[in-house]
N, C-alpha and C. Protein backbone atom coordinates (compact mmCIF):
# COMPACT_ATOMS: atom_id res chain seq x y z
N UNK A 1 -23.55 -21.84 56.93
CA UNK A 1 -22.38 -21.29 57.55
C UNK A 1 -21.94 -20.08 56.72
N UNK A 2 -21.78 -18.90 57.38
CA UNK A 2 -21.64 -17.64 56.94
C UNK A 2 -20.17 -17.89 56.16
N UNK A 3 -19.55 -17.08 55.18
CA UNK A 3 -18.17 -17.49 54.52
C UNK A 3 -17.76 -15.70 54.18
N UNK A 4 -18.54 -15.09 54.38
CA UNK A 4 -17.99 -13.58 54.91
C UNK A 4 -17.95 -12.73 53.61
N UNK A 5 -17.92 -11.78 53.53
CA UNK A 5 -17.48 -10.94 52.31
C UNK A 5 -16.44 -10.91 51.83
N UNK A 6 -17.09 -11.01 50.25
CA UNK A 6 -15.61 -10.75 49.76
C UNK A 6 -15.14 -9.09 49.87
N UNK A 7 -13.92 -9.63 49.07
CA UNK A 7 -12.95 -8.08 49.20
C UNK A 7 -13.49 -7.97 47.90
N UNK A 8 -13.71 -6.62 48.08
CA UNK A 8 -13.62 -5.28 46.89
C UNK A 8 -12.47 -5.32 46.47
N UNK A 9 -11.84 -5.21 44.89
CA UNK A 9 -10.80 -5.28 44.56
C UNK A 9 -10.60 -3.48 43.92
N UNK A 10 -9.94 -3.31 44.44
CA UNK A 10 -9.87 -1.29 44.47
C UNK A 10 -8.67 -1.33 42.74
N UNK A 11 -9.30 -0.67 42.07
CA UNK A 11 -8.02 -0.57 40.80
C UNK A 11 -7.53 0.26 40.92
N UNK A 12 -6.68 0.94 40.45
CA UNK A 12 -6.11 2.47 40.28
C UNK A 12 -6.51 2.95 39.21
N UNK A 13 -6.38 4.42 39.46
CA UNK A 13 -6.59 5.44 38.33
C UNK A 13 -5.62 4.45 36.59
N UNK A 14 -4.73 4.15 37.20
CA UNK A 14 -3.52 4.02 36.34
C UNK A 14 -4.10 2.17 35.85
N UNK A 15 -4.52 1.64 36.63
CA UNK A 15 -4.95 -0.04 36.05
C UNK A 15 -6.49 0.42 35.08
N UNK A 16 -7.30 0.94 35.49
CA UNK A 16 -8.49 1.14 34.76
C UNK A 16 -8.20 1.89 33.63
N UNK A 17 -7.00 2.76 33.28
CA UNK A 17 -6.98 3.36 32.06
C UNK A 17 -6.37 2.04 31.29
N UNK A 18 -5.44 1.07 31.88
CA UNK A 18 -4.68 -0.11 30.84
C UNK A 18 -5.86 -1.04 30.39
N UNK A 19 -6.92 -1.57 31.52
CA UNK A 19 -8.06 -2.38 31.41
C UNK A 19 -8.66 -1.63 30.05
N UNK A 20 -8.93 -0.15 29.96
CA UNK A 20 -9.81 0.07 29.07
C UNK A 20 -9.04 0.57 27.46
N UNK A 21 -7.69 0.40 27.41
CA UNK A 21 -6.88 0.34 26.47
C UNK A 21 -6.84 -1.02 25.87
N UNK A 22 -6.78 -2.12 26.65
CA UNK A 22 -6.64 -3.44 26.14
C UNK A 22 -7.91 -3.65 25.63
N UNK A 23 -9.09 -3.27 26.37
CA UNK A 23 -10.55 -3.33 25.44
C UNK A 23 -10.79 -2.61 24.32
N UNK A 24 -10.14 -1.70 24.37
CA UNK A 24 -10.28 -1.13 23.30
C UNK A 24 -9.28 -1.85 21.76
N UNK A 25 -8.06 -2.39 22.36
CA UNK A 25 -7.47 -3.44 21.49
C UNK A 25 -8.01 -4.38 20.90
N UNK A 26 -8.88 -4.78 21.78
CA UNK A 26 -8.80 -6.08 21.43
C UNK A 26 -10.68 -5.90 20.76
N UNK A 27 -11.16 -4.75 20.72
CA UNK A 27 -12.44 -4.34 19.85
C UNK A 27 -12.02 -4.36 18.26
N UNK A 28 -10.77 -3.19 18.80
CA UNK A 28 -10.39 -3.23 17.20
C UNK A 28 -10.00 -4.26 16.20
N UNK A 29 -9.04 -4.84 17.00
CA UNK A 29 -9.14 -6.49 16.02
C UNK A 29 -9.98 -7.36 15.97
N UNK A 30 -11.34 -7.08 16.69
CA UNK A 30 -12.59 -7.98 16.36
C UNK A 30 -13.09 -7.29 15.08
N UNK A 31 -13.08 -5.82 15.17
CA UNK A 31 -13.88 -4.86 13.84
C UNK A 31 -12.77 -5.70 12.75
N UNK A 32 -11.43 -5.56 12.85
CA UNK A 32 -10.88 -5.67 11.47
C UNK A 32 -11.08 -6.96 11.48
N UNK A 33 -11.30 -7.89 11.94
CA UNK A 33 -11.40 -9.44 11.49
C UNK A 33 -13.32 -9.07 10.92
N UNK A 34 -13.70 -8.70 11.15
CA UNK A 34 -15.28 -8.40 10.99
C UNK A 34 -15.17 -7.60 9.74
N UNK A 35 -14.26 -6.83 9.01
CA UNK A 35 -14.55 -6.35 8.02
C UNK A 35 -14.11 -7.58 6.95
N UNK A 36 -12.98 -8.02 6.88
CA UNK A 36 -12.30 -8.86 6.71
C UNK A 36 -13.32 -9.65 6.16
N UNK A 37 -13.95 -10.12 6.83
CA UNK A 37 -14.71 -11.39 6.92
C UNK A 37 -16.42 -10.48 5.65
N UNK A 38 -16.44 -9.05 5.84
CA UNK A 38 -17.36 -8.64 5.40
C UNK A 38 -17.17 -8.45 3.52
N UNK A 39 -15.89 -8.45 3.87
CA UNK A 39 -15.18 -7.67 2.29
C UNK A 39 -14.94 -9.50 1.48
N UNK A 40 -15.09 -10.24 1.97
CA UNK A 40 -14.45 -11.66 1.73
C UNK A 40 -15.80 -11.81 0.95
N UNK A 41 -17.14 -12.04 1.74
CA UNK A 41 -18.42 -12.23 1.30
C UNK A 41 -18.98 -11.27 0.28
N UNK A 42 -18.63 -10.13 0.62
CA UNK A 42 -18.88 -9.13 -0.84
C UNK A 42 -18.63 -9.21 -2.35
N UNK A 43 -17.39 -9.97 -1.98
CA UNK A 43 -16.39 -10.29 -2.81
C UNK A 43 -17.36 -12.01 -3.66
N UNK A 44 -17.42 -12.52 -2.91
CA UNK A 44 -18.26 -13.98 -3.07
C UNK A 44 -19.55 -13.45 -3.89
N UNK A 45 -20.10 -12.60 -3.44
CA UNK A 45 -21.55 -11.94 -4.10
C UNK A 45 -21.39 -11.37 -5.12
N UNK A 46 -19.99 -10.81 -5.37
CA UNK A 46 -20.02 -10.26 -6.61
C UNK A 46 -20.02 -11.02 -8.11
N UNK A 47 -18.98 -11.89 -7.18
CA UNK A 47 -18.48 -12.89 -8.34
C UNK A 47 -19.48 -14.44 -8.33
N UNK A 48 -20.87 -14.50 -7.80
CA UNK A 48 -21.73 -15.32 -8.29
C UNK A 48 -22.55 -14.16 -9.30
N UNK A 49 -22.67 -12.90 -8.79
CA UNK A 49 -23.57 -11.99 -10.21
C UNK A 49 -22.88 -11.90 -11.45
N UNK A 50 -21.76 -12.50 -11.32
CA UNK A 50 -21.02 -12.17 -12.38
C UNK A 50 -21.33 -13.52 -12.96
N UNK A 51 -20.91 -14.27 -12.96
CA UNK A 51 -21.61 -16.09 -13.26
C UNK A 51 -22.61 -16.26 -13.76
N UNK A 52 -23.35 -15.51 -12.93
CA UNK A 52 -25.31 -15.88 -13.86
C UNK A 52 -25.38 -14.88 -14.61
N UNK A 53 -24.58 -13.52 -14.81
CA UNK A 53 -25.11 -12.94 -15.83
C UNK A 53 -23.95 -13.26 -17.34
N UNK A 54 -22.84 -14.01 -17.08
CA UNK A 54 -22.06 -14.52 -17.85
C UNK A 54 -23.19 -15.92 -18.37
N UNK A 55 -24.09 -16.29 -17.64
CA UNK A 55 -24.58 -17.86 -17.86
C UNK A 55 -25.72 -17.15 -18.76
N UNK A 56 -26.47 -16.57 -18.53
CA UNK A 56 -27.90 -15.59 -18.69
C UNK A 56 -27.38 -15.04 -20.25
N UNK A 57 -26.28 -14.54 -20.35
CA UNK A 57 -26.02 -14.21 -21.73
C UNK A 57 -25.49 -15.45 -23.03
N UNK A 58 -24.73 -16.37 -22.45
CA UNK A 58 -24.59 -17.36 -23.02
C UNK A 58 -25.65 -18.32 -23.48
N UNK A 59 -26.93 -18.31 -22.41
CA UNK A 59 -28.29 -19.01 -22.68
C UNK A 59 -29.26 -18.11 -23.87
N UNK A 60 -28.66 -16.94 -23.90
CA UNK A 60 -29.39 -15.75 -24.81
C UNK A 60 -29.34 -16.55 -26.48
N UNK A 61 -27.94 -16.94 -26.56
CA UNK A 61 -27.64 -16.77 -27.74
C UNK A 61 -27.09 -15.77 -28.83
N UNK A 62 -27.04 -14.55 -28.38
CA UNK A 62 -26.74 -13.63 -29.01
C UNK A 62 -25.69 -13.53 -29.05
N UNK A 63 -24.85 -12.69 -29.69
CA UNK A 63 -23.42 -12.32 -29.85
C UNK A 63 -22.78 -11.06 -28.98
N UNK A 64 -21.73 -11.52 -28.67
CA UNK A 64 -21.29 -10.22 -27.79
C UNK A 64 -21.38 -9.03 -28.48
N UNK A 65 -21.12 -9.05 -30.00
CA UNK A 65 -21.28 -7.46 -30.37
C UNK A 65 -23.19 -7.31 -29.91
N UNK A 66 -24.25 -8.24 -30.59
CA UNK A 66 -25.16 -7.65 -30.20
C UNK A 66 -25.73 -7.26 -28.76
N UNK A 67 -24.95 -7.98 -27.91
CA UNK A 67 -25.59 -7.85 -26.11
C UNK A 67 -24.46 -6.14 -26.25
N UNK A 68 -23.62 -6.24 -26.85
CA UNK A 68 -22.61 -4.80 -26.61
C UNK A 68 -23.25 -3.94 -26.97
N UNK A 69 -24.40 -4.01 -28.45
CA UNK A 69 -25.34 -2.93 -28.77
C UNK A 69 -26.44 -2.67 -27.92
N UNK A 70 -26.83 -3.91 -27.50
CA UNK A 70 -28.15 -3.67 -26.60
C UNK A 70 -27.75 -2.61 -25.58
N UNK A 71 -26.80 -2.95 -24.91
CA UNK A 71 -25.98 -2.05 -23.37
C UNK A 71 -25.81 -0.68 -24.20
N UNK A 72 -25.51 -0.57 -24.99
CA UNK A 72 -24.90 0.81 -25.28
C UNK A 72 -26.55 1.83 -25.71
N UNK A 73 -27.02 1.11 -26.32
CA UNK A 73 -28.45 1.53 -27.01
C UNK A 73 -29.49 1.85 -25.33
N UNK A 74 -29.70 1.02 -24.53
CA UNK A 74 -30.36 1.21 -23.32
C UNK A 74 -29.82 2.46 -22.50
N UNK A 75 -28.62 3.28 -22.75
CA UNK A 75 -27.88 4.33 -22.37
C UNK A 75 -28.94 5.28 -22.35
């Protein structure tokens, strides 16, 4: 049984510019939750390199003045 066409829903000049303002809203607070979320993990990565090379020097044995000479001497 045939159930007919639908209607075309006609926007206006004036609804398609709000449609593509709200997309554009609502992009931007996906990017800033997406950096957010990027700067959080960066942040996590930094501070495990910082851990193993705090662990890595402590397993050395050496003294901070000598790991301070080594760094300065490798210059």
């Amino acid at each position: 049984m045939p159930r007919g066409r639908k209607k075309k829903v006609v926007l206006t000049l004036d609804q398609k510019i709000e449609a593509v303002k709200n997309e554009i809203a609502a992009l931007a607070k996906q990017l800033k939750e997406k950096k957010a979320e990027f700067k959080a993990l960066a942040d996590e990565k930094a501070n495990e390199k910082r851990t193993e090379f705090i662990a890595a020097v402590e397993a050395s044995g050496k003294s901070y003045d000598d790991i301070l000479a080594m760094l300065k001497k490798a210059k």
